[in-house]
N, C-alpha and C. Protein backbone atom coordinates (compact mmCIF):
# COMPACT_ATOMS: atom_id res chain seq x y z
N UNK A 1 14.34 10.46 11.35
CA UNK A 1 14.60 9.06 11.61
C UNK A 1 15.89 8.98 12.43
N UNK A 2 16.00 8.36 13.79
CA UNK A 2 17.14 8.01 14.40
C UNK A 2 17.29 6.93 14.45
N UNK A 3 17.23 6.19 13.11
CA UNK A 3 17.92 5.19 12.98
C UNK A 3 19.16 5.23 12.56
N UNK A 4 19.66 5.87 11.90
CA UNK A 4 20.66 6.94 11.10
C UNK A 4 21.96 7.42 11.91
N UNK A 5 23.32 6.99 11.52
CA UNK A 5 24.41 7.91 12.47
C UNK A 5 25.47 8.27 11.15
N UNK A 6 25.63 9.94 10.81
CA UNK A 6 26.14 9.85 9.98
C UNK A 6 27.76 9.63 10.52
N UNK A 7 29.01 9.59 10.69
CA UNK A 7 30.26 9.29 10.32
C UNK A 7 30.77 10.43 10.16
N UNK A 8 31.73 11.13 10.58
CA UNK A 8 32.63 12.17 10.05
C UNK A 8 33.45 11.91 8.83
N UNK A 9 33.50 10.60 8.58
CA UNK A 9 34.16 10.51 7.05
C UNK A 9 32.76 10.67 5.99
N UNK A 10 31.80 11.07 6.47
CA UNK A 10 30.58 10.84 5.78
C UNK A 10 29.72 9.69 5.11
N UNK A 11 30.27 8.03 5.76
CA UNK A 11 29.73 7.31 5.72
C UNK A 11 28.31 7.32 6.84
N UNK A 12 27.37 6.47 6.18
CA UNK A 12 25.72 6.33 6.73
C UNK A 12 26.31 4.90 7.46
N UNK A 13 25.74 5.08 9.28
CA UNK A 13 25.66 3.92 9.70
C UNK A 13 24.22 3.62 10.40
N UNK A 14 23.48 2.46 10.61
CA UNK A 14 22.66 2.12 11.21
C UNK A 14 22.57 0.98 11.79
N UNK A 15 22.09 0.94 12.92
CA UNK A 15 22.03 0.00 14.07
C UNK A 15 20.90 -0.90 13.51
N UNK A 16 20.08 -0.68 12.35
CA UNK A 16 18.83 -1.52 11.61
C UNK A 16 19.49 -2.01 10.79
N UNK A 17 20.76 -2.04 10.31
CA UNK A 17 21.38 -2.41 9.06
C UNK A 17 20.91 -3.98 8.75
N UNK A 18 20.97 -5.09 10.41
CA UNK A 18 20.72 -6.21 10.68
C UNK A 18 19.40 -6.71 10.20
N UNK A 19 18.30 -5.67 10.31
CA UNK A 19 17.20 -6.19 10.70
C UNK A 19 16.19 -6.32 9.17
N UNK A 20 15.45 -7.18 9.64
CA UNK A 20 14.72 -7.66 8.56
C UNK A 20 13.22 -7.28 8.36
N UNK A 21 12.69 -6.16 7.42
CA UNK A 21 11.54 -5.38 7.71
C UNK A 21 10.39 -6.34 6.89
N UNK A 22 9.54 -6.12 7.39
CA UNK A 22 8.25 -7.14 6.80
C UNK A 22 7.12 -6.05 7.08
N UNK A 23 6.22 -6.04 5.87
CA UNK A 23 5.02 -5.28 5.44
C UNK A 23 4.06 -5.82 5.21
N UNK A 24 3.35 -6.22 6.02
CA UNK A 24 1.94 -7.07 5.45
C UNK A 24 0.62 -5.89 5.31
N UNK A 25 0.19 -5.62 4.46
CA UNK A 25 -0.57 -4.54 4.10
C UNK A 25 -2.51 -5.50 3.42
N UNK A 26 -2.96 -4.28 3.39
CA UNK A 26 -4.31 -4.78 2.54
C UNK A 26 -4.91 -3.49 2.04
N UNK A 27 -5.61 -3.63 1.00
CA UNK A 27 -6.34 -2.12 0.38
C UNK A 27 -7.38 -2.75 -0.08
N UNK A 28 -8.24 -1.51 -0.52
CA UNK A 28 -9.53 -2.06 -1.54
C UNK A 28 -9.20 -2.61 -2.93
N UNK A 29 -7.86 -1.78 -3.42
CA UNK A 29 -7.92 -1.97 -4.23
C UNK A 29 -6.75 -2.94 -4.62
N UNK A 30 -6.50 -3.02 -5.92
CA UNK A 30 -5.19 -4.24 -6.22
C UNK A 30 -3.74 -3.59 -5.84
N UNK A 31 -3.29 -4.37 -6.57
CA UNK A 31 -1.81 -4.12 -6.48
C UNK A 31 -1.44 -3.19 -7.50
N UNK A 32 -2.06 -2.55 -8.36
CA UNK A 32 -1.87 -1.33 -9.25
C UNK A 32 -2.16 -0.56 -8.95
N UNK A 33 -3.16 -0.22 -7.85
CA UNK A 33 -4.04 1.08 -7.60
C UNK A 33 -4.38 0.79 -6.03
N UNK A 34 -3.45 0.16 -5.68
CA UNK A 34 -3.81 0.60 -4.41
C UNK A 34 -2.70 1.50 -3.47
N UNK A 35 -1.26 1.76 -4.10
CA UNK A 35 -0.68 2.62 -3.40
C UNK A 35 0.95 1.89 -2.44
N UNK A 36 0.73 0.12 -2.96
CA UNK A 36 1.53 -0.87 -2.53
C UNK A 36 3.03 -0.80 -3.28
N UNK A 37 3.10 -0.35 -4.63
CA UNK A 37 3.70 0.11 -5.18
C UNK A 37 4.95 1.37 -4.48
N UNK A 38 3.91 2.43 -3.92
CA UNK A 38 4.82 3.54 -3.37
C UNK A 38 5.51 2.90 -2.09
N UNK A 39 5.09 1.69 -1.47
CA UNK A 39 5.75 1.51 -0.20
C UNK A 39 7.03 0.34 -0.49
N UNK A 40 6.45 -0.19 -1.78
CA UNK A 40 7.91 -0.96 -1.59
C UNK A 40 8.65 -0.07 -2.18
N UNK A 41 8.22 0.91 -2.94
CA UNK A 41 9.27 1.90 -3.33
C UNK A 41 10.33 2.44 -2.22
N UNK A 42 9.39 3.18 -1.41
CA UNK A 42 10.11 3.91 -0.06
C UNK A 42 10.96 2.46 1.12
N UNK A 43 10.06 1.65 1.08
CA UNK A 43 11.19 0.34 1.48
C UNK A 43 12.70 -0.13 0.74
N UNK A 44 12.67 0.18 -0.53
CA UNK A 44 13.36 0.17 -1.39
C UNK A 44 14.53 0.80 -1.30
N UNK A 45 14.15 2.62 -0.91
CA UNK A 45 15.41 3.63 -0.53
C UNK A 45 16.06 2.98 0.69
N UNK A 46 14.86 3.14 1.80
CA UNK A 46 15.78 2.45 2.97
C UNK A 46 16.28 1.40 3.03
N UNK A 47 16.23 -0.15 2.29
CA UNK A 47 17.06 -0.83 1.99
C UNK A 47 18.73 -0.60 1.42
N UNK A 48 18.34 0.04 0.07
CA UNK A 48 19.66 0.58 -0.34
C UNK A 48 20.38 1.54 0.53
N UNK A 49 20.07 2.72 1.58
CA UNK A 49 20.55 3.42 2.14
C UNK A 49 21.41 3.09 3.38
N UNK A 50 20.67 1.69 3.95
CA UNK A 50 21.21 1.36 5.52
C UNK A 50 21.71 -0.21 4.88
N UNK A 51 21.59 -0.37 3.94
CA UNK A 51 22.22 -2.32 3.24
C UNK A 51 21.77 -3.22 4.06
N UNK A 52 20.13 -3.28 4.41
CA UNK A 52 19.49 -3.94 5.36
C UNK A 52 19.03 -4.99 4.21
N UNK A 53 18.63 -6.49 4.76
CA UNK A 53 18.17 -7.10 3.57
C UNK A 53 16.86 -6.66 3.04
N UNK A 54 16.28 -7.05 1.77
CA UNK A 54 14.85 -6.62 0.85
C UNK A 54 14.10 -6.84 1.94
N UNK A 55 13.14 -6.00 1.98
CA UNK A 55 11.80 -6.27 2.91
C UNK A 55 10.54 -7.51 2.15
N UNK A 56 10.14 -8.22 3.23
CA UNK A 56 9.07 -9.14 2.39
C UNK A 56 8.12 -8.63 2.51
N UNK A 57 7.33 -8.67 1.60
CA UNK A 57 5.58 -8.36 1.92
C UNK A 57 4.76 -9.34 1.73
N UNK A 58 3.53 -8.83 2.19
CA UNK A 58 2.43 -9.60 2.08
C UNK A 58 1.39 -8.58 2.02
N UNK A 59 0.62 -8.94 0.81
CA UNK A 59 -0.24 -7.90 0.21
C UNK A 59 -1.47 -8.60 -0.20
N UNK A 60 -2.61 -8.08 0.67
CA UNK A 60 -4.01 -9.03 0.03
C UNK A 60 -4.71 -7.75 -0.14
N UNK A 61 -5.47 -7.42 -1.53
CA UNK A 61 -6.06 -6.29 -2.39
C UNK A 61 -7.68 -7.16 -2.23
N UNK A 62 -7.78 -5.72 -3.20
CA UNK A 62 -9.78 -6.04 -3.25
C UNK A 62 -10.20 -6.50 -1.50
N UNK A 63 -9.86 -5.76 -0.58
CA UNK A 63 -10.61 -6.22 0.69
C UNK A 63 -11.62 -4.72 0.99
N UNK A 64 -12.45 -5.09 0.38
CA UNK A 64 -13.72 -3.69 0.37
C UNK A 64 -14.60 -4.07 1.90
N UNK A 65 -14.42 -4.81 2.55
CA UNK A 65 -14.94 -4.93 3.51
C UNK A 65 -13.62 -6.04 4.91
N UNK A 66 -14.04 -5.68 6.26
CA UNK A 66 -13.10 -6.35 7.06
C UNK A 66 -13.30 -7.89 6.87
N UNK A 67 -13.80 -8.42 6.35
CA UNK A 67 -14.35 -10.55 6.11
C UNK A 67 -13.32 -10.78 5.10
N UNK A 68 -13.62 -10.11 4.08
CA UNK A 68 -12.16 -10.49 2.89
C UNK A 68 -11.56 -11.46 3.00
N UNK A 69 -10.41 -10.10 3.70
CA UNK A 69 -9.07 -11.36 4.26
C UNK A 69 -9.40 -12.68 4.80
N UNK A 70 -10.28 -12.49 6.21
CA UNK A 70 -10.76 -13.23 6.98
C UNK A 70 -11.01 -14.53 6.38
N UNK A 71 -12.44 -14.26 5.50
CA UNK A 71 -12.69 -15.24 4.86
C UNK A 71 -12.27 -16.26 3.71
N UNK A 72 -10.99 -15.95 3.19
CA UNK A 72 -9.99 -16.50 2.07
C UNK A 72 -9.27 -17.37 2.93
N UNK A 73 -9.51 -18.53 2.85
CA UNK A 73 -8.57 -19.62 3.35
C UNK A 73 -7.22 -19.59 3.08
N UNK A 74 -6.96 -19.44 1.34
CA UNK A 74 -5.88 -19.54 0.77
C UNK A 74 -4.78 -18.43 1.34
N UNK A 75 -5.08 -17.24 1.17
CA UNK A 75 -4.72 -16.01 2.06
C UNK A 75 -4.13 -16.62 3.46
N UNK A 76 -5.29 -17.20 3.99
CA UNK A 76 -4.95 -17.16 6.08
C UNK A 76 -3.54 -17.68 6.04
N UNK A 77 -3.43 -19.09 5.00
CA UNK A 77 -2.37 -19.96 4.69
C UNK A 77 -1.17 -19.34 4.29
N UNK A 78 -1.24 -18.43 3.56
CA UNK A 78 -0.31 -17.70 2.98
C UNK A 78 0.35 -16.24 4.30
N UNK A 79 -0.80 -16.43 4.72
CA UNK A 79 -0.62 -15.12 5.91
C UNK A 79 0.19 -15.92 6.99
N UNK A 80 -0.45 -16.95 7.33
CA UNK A 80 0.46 -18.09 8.66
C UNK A 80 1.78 -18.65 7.70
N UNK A 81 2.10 -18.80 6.79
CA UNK A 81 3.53 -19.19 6.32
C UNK A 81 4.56 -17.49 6.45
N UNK A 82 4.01 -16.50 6.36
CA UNK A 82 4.76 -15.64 6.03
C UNK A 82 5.17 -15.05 7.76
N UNK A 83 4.35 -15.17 8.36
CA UNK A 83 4.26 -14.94 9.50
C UNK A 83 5.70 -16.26 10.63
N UNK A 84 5.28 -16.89 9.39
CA UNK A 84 6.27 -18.28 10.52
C UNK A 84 7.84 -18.35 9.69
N UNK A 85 7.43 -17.69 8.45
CA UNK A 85 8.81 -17.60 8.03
C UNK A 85 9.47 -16.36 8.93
N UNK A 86 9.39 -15.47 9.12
CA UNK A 86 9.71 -14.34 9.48
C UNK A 86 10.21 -14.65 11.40
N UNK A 87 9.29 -15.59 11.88
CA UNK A 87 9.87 -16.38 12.83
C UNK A 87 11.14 -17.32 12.76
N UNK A 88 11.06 -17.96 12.06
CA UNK A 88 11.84 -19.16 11.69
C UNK A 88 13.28 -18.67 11.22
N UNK A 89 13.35 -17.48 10.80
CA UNK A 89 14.39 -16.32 9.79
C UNK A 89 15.25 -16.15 11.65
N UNK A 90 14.45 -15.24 12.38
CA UNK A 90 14.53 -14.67 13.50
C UNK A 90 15.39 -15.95 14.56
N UNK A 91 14.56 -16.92 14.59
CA UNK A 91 15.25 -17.79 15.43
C UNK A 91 16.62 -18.36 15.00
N UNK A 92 16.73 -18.85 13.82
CA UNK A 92 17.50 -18.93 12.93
C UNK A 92 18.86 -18.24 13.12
N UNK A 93 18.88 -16.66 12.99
CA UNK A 93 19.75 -15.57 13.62
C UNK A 93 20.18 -15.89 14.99
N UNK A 94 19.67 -16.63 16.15
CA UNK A 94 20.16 -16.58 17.28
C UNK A 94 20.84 -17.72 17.49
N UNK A 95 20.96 -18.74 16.49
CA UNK A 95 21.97 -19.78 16.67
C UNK A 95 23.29 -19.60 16.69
């Protein structure tokens, strides 16, 4: 990863320290068994490591076929708010 500059005093610096990571994921399976778990985990280290803020997710399970998502209204809604927050965050920063 060269995101990473270590410091001769042995402090960790990163030029991502700023930035705000977002994960929108989907599996077959839920949120216990589908493996969503290990990534906010590993989002988790690199948060604490570079003091970047928490990553948001967005996680829609049980999609055993590509319509799923598609077809869940409630989801699309939830998918277009997370999507416009993450805009709105962004623009926000350039004031």
């Amino acid at each position: 990863m060269y995101c990473l500059l270590l410091h001769e005093s042995g402090q960790i610096f990163s030029p991502l320290k700023r930035i705000q990571f977002a994960v929108a994921a989907s599996a077959g399976g839920n949120e216990e068994n589908s493996g969503i778990e290990i990534i906010k985990e590993q989002m988790g280290y690199l948060e604490e490591l570079i003091e970047c803020p928490p990553t948001k997710f967005l996680f829609k399970g049980n999609c055993q076929n590509k319509d799923t998502a598609a077809k869940d209204t409630a989801f699309l809604e939830e998918a277009t708010a997370f999507g416009a927050s993450l805009v709105k965050n962004k623009v926000s920063e350039k004031d």
